[in-house]
C-alpha atoms as a PDB file:
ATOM      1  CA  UNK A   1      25.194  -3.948 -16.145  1.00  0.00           C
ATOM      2  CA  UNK A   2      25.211  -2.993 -12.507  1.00  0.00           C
ATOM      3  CA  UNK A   3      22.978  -0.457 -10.621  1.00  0.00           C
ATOM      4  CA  UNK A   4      23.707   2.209  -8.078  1.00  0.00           C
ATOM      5  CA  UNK A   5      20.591   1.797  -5.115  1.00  0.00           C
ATOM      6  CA  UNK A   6      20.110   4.413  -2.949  1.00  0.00           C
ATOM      7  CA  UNK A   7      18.815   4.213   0.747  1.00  0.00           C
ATOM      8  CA  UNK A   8      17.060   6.937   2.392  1.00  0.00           C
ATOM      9  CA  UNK A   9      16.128   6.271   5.728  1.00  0.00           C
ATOM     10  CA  UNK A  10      12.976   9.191   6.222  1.00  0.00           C
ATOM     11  CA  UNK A  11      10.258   9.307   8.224  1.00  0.00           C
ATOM     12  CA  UNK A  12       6.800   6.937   8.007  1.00  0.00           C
ATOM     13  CA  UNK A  13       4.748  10.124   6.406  1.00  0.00           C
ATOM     14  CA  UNK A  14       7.524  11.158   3.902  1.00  0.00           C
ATOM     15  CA  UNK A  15       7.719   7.983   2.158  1.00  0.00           C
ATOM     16  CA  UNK A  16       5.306   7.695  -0.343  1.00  0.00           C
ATOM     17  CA  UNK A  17       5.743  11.248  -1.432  1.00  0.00           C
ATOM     18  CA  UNK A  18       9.295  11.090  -2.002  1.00  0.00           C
ATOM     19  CA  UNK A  19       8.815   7.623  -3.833  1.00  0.00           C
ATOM     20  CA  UNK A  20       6.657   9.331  -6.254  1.00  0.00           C
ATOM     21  CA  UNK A  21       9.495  12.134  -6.850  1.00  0.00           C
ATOM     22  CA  UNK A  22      12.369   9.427  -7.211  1.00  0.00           C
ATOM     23  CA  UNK A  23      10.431   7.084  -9.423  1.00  0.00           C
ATOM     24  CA  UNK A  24      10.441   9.055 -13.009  1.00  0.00           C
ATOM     25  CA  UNK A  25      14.289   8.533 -12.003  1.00  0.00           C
ATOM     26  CA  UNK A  26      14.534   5.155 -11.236  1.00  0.00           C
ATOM     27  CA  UNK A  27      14.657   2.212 -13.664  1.00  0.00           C
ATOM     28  CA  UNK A  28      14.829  -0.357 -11.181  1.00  0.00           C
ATOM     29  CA  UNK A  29      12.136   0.654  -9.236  1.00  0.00           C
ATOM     30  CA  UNK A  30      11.546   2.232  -5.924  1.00  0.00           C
ATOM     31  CA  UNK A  31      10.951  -0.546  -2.721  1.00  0.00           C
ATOM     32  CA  UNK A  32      10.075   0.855   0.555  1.00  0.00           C
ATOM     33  CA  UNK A  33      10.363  -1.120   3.901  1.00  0.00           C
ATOM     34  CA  UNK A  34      10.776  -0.540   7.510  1.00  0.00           C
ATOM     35  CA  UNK A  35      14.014   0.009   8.693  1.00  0.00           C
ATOM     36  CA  UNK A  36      13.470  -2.225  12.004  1.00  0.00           C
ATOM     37  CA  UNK A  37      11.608  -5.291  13.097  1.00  0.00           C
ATOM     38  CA  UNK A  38      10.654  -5.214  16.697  1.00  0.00           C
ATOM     39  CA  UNK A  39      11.260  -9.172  17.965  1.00  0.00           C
ATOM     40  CA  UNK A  40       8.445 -11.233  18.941  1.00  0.00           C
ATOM     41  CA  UNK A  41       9.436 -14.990  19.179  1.00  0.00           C
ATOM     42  CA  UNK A  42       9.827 -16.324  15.590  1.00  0.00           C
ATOM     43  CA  UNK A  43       7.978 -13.375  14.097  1.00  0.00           C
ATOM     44  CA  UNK A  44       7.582  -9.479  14.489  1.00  0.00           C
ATOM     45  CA  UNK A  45       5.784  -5.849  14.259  1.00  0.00           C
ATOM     46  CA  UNK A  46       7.136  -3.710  11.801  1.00  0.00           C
ATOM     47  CA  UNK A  47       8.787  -0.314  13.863  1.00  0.00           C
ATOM     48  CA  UNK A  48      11.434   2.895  13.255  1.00  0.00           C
ATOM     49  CA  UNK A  49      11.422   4.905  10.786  1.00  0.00           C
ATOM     50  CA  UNK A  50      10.966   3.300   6.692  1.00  0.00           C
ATOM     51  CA  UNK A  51      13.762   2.779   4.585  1.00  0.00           C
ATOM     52  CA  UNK A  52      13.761   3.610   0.935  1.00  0.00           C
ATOM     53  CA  UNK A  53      15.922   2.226  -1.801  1.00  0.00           C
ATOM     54  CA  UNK A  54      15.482   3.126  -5.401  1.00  0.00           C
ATOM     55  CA  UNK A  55      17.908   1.598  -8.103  1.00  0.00           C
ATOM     56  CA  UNK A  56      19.465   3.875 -10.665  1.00  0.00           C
ATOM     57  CA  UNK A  57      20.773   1.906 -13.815  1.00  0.00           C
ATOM     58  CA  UNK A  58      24.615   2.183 -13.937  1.00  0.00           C
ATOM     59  CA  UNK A  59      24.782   3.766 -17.874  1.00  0.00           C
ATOM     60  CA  UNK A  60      26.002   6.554 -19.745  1.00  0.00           C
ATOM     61  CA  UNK A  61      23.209   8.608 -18.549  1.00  0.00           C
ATOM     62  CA  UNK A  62      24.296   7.410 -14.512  1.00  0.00           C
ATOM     63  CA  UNK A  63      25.723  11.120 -13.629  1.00  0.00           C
ATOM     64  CA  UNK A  64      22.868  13.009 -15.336  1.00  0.00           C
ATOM     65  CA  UNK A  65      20.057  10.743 -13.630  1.00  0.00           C
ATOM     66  CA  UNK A  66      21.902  11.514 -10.388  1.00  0.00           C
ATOM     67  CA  UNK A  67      21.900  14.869 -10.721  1.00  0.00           C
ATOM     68  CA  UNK A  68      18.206  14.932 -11.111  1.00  0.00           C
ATOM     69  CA  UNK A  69      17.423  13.181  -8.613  1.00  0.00           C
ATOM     70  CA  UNK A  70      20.260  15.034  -5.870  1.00  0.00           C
ATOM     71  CA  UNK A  71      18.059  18.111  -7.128  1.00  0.00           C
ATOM     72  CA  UNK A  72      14.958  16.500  -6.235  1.00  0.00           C
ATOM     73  CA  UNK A  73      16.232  15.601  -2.793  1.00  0.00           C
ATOM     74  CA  UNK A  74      17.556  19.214  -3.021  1.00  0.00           C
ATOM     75  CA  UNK A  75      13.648  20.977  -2.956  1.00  0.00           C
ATOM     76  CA  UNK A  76      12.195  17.776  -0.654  1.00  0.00           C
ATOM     77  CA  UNK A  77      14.497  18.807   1.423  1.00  0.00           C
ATOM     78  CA  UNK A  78      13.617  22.733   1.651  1.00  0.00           C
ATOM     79  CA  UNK A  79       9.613  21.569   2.392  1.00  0.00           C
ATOM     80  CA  UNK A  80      10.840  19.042   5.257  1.00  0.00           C
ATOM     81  CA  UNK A  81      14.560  18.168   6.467  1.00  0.00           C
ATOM     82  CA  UNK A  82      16.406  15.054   4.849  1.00  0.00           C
ATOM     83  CA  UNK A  83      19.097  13.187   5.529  1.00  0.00           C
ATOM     84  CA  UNK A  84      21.856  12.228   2.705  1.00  0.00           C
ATOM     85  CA  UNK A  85      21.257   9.662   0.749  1.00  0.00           C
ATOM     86  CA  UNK A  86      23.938   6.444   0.892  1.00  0.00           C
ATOM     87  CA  UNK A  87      24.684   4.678  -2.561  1.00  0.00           C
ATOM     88  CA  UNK A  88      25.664   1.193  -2.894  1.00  0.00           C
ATOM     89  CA  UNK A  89      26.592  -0.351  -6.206  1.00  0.00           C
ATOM     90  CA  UNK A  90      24.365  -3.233  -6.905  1.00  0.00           C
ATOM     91  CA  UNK A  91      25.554  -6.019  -9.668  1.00  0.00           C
ATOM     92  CA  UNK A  92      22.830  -7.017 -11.770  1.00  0.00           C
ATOM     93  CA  UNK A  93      21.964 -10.177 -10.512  1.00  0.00           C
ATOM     94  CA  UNK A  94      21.195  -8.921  -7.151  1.00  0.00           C
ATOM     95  CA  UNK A  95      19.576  -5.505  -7.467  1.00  0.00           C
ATOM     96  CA  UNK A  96      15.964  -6.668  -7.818  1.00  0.00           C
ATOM     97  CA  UNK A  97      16.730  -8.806  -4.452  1.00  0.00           C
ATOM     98  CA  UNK A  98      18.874  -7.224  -2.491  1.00  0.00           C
ATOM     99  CA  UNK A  99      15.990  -5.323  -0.396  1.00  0.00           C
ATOM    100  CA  UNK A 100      14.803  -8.733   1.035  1.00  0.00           C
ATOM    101  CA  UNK A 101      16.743  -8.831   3.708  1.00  0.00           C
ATOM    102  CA  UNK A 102      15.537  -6.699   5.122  1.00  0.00           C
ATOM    103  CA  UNK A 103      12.012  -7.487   4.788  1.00  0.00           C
ATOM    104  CA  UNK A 104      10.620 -10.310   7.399  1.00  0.00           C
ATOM    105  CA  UNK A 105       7.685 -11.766   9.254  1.00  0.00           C
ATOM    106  CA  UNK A 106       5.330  -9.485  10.365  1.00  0.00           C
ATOM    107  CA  UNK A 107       2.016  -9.952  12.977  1.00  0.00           C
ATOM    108  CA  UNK A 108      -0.557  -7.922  12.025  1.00  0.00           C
ATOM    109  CA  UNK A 109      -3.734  -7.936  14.122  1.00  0.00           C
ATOM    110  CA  UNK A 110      -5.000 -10.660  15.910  1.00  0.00           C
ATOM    111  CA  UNK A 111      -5.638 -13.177  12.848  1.00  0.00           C
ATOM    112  CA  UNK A 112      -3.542 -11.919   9.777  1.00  0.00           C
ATOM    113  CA  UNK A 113       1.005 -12.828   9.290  1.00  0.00           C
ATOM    114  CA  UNK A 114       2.723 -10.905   6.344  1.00  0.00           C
ATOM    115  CA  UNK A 115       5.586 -13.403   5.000  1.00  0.00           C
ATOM    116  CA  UNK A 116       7.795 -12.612   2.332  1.00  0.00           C
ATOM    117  CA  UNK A 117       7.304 -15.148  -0.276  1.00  0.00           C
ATOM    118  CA  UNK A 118      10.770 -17.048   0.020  1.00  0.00           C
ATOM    119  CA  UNK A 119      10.368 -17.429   3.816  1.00  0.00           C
ATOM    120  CA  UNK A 120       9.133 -20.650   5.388  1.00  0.00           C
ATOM    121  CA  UNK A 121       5.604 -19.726   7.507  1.00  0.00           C
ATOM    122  CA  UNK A 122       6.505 -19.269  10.909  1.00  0.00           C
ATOM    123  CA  UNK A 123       3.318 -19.462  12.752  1.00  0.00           C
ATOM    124  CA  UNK A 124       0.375 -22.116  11.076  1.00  0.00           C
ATOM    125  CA  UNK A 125      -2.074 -20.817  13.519  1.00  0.00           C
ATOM    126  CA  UNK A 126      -2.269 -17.595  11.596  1.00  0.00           C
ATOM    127  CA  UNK A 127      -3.688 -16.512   8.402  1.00  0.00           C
ATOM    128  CA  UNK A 128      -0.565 -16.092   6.273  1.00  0.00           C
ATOM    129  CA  UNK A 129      -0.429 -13.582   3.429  1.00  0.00           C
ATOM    130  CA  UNK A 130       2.780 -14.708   0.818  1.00  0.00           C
ATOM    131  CA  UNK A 131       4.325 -11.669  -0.712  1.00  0.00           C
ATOM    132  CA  UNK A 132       6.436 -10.928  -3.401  1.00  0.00           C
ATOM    133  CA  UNK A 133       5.613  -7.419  -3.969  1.00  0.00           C
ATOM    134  CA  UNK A 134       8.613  -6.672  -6.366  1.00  0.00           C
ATOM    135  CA  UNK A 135       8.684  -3.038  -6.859  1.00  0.00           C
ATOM    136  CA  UNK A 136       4.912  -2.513  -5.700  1.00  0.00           C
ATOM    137  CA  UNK A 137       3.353  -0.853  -2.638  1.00  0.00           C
ATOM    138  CA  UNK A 138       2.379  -3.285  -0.161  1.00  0.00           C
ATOM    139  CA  UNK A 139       4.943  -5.251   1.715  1.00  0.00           C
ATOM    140  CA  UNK A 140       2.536  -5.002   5.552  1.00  0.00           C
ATOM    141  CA  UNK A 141       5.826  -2.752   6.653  1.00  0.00           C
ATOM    142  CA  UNK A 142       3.911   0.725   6.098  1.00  0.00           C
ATOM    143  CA  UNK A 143       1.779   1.819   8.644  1.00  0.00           C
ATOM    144  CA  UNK A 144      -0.969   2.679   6.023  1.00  0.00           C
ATOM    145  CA  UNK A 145      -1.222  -1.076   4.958  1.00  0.00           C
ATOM    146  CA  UNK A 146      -0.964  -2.577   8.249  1.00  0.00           C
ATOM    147  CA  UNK A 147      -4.118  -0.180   9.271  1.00  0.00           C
ATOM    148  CA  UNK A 148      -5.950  -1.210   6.717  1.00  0.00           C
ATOM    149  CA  UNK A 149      -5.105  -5.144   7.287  1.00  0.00           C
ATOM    150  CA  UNK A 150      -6.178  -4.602  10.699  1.00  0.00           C
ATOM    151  CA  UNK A 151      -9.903  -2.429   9.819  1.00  0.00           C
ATOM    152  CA  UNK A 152     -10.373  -5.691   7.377  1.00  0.00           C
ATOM    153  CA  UNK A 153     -10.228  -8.129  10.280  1.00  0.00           C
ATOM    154  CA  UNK A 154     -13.183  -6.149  12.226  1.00  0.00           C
ATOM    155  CA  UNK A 155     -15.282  -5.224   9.947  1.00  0.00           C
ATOM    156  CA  UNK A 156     -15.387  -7.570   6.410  1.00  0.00           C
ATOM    157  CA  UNK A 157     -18.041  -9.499   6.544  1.00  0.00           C
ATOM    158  CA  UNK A 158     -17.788 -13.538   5.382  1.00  0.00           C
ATOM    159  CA  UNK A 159     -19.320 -12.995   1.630  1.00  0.00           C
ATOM    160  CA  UNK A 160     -18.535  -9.537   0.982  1.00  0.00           C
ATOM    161  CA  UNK A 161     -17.708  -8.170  -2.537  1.00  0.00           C
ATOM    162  CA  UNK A 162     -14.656  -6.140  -2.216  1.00  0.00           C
ATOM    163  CA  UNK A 163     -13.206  -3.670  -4.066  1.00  0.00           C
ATOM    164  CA  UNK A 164      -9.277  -2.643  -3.826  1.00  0.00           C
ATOM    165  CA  UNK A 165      -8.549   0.422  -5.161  1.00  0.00           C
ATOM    166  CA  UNK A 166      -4.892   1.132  -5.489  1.00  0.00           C
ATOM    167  CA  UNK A 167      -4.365  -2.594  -5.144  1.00  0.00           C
ATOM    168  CA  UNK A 168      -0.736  -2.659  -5.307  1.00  0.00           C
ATOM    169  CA  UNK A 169       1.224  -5.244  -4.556  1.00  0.00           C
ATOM    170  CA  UNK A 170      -2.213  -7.059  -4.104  1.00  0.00           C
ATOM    171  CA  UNK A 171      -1.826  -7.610   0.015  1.00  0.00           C
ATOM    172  CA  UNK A 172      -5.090  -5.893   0.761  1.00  0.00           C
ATOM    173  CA  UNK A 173      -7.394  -8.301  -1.692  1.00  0.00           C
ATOM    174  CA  UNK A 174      -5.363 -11.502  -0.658  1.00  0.00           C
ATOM    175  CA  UNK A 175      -6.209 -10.725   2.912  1.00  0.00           C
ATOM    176  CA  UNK A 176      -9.777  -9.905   2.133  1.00  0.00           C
ATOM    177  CA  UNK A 177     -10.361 -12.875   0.706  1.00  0.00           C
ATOM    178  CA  UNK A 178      -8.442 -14.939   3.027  1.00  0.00           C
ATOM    179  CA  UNK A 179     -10.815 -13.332   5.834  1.00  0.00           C
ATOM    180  CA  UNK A 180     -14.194 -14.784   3.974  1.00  0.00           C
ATOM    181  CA  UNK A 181     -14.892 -11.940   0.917  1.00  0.00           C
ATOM    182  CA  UNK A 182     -17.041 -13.862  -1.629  1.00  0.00           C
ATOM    183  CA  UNK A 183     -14.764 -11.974  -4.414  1.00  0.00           C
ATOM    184  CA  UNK A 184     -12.787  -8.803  -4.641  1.00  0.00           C
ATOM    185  CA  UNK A 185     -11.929  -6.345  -7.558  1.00  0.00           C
ATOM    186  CA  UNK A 186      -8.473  -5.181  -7.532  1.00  0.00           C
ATOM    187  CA  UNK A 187      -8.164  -1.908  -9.846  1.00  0.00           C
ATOM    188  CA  UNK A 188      -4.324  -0.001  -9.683  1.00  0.00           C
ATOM    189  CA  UNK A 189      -3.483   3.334 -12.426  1.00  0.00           C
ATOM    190  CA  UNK A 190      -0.185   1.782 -12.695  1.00  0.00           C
ATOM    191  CA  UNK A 191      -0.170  -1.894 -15.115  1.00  0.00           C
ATOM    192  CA  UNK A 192       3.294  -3.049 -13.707  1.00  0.00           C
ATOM    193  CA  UNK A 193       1.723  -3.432 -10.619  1.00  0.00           C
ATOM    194  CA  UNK A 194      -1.162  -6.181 -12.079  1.00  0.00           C
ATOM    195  CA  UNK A 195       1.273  -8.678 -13.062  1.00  0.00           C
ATOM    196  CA  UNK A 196       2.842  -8.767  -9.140  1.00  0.00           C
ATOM    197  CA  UNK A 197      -0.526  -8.587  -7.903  1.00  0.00           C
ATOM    198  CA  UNK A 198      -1.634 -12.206  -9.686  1.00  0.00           C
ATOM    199  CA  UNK A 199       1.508 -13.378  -9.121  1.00  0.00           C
ATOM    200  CA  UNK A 200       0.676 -12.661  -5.211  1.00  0.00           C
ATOM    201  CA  UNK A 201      -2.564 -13.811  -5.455  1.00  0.00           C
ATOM    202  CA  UNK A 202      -1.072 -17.464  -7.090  1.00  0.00           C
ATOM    203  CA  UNK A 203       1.352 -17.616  -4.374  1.00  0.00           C
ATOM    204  CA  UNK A 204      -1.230 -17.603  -1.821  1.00  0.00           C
ATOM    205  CA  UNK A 205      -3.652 -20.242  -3.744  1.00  0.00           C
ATOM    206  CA  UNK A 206      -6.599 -18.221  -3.515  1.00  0.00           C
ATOM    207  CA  UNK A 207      -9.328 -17.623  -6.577  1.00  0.00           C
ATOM    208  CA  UNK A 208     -11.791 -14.882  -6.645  1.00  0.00           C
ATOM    209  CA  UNK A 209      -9.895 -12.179  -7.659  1.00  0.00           C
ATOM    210  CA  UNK A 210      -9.619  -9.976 -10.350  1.00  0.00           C
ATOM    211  CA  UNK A 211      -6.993  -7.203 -11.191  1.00  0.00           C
ATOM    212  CA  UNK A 212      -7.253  -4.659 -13.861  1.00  0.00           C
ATOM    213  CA  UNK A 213      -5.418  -1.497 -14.891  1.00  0.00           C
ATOM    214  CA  UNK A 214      -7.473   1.497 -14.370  1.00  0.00           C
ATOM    215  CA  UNK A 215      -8.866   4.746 -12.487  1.00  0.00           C
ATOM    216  CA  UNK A 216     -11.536   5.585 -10.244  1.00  0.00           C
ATOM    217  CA  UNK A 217     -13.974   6.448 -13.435  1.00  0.00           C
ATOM    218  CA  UNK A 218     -12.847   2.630 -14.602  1.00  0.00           C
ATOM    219  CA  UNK A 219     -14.234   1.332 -11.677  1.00  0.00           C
ATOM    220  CA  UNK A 220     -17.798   2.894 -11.151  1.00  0.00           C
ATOM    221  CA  UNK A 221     -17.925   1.528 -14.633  1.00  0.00           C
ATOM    222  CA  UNK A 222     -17.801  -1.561 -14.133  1.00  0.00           C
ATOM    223  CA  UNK A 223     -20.162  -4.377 -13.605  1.00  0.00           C
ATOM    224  CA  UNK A 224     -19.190  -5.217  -9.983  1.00  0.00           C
ATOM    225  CA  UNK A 225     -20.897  -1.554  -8.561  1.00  0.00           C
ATOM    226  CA  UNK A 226     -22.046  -1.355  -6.115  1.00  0.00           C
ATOM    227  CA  UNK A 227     -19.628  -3.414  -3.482  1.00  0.00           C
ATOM    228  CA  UNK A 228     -20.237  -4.273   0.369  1.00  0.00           C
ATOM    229  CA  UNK A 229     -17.133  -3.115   0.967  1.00  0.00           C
ATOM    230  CA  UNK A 230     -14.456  -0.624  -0.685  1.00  0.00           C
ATOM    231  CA  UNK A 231     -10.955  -0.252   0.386  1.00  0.00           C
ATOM    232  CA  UNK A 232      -9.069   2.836  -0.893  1.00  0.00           C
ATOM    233  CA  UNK A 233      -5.105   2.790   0.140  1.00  0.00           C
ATOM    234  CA  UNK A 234      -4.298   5.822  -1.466  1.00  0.00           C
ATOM    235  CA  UNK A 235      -3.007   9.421  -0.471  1.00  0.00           C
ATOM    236  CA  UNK A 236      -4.959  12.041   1.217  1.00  0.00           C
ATOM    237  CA  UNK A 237      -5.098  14.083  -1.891  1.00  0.00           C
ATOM    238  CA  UNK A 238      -5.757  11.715  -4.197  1.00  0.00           C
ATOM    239  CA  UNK A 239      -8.725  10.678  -1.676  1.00  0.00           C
ATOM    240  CA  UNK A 240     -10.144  13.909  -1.569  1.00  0.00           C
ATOM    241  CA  UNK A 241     -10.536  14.176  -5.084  1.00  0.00           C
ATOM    242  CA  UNK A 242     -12.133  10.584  -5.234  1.00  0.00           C
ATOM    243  CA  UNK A 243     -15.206  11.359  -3.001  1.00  0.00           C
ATOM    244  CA  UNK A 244     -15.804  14.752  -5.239  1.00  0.00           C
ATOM    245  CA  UNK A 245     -15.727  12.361  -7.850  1.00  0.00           C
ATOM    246  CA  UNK A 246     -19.032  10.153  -6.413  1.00  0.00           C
ATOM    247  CA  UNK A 247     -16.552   7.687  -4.692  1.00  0.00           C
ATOM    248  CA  UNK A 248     -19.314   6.764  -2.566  1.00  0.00           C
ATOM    249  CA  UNK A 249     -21.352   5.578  -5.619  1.00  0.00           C
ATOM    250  CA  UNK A 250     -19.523   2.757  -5.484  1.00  0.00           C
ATOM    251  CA  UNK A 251     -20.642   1.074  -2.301  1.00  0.00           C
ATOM    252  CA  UNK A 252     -24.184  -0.054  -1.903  1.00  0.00           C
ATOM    253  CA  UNK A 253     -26.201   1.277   0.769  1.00  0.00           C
ATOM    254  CA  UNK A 254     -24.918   0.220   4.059  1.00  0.00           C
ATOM    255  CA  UNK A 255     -21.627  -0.679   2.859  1.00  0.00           C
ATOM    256  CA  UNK A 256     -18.393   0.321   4.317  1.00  0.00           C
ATOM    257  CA  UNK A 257     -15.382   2.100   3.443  1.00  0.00           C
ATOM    258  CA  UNK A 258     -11.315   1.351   4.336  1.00  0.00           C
ATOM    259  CA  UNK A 259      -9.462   4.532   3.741  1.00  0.00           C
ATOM    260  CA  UNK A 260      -5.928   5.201   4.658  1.00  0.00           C
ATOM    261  CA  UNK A 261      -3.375   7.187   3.571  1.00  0.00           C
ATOM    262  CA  UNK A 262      -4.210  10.182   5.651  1.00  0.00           C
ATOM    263  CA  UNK A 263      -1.940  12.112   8.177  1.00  0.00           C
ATOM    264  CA  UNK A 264      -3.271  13.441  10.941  1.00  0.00           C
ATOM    265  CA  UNK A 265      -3.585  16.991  10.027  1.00  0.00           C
ATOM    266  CA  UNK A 266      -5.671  16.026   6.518  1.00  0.00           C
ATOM    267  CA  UNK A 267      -8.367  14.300   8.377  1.00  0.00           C
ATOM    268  CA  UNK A 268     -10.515  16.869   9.198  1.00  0.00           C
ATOM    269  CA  UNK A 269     -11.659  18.205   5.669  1.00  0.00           C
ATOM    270  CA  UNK A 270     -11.462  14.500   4.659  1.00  0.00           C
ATOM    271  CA  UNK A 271     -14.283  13.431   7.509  1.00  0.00           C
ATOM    272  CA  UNK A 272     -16.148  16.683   6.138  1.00  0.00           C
ATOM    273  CA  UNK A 273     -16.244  15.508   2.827  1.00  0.00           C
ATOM    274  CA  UNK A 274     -17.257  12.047   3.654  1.00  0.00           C
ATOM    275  CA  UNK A 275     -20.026  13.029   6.101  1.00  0.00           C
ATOM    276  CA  UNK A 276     -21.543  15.234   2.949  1.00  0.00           C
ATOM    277  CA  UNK A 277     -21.745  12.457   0.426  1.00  0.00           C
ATOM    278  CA  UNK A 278     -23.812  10.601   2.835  1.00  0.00           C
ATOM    279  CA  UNK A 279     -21.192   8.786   4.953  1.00  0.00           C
ATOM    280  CA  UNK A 280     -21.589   8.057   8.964  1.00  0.00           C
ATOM    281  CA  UNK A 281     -17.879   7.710  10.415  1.00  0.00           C
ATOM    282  CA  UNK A 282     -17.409   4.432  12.758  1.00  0.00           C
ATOM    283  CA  UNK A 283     -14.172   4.507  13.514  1.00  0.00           C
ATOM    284  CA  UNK A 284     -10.693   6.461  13.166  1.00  0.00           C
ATOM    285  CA  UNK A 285      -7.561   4.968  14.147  1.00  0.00           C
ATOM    286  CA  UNK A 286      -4.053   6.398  13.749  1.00  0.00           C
ATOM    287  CA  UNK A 287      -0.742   4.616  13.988  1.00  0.00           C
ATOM    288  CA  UNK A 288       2.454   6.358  13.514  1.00  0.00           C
ATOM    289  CA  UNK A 289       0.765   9.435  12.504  1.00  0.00           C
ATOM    290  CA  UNK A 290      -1.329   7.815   9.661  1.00  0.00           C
ATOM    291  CA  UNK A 291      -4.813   7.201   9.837  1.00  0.00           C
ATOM    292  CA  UNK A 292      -7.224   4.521   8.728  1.00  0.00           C
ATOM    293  CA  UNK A 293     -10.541   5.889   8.469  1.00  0.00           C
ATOM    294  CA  UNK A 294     -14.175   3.390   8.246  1.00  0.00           C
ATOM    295  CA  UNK A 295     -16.863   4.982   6.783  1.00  0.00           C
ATOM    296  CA  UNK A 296     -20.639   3.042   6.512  1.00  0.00           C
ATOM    297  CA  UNK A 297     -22.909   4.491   3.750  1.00  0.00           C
ATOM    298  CA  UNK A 298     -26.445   5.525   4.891  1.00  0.00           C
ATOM    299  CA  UNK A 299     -29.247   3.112   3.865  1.00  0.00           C
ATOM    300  CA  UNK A 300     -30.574   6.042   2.440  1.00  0.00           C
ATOM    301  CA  UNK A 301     -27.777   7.160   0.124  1.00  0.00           C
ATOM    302  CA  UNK A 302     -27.839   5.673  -3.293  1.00  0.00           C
END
């Protein structure tokens, strides 16, 4: 069996929205990376525009899955230019590898490296992060992770309990607990995703984590509420309708937020929103026209 991947080279705040289009589509997964590395001695900073592959399974049903999806491009397309798609045809022992090479070292911050799990670590001084993430978000490429990688450095505290919601590929708890959280709670709506998380979290060696399958309502549930700290990669809508849903209830008083997954233009009503369920803003910082946004609960909030 061979698959057809195509690559879509699009802009950083297209990516995840198209993903989510392509994905009923795509068999073999959707991987998104960056399409450059900017050089900086043996390692680098993730730059350009992202590339996205997706991998169509090469069957009897090839020409009617591609038809879908050229139709899906199609209406993308009328809500925000795209370019064509290329198509490659994969054979099966490659597809779920051939993204890697294009996936390499990358510096985030002043403490934290991203390194693909099957490269040797190219800098000991750092804190390394090993990742596999097979077809989950998270490789440190996106903007959106790398802001929240870089919030985590300033403001976790050693002995925090963290919460990752829409853990992913599991980069965000790894690094958490790599910078001193006590334990973190990984919680993701999508179960493929759990099994490359732990397989992350092995990789690196570190203990202290726990990933389950689940929603927002999943999580107040559960026994670790309230945290020190909540992180919260996840689009802006998706977001919004979190904090109407008592988001906030899940970080004790005088905890912080990470929230990312924001464009510029949906931060307003999004700092509104926070600031009326009892959230002071401390800081806002945008990269690449995404924003990470740190949000400390008032003492007085419960």
């Amino acid at each position: 069996m061979n698959w057809l991947e195509l690559t879509l080279e699009i802009e950083n705040e297209l990516a995840d929205d198209i993903a989510t289009a392509l994905m009923p589509y795509m068999e073999g997964g959707v991987s998104i990376t960056s399409s450059r590395i900017q050089d900086d001695e043996s390692s680098g900073h993730a730059a350009g525009p992202m590339l996205l592959r997706a991998y169509i399974r090469g069957d009897e049903k090839l020409e009617e899955t591609r038809e879908k999806i050229e139709r899906a491009l199609w209406f993308l397309g009328r809500i925000h230019p795209l370019p064509e798609p290329t198509y490659t045809w994969i054979p099966e022992q490659e597809w779920q590898t051939s993204w890697r090479e294009h996936y390499h070292p990358i510096k985030v911050g002043e403490k934290l490296m991203i390194i693909p799990a099957w490269e040797t670590l190219p800098d000991p001084e750092k804190i390394s992060i090993l990742i596999d993430p097979g077809m989950a978000f998270g490789t440190g490429a996106h903007p959106t992770t790398r802001l929240c990688l870089t919030a985590l450095e300033s403001f976790l505290q050693p002995g925090d309990r963290v919460a990752d919601l829409g853990a992913g590929s599991g980069i965000l708890s790894i690094a958490a607990r790599k910078l001193g959280a006590a334990s973190v709670d990984g919680w993701d709506i999508d179960p493929g995703t759990i099994a490359v998380a732990e397989r992350n979290a092995a990789l690196n060696q570190v203990d202290g984590l726990h990933f389950s399958t689940g929603k927002l309502t999943n999580l107040l549930q559960s026994p670790g509420v309230p945290y020190d700290l909540l992180l919260a990669n996840i689009l802006a809508h998706v977001l919004t309708e979190m904090i109407d849903e008592e988001l906030v209830t899940a970080i004790r008083p005088g905890g912080l937020m990470i929230m990312s997954g924001i464009l510029s233009e949906q931060l307003p009503p999004i700092l509104k929103k926070l600031e009326l369920a009892g959230m002071t803003i401390l800081n806002v910082i945008e990269a690449e026209s995404w924003i990470v946004v740190v949000a400390k609960k008032l003492p007085s909030i419960k």
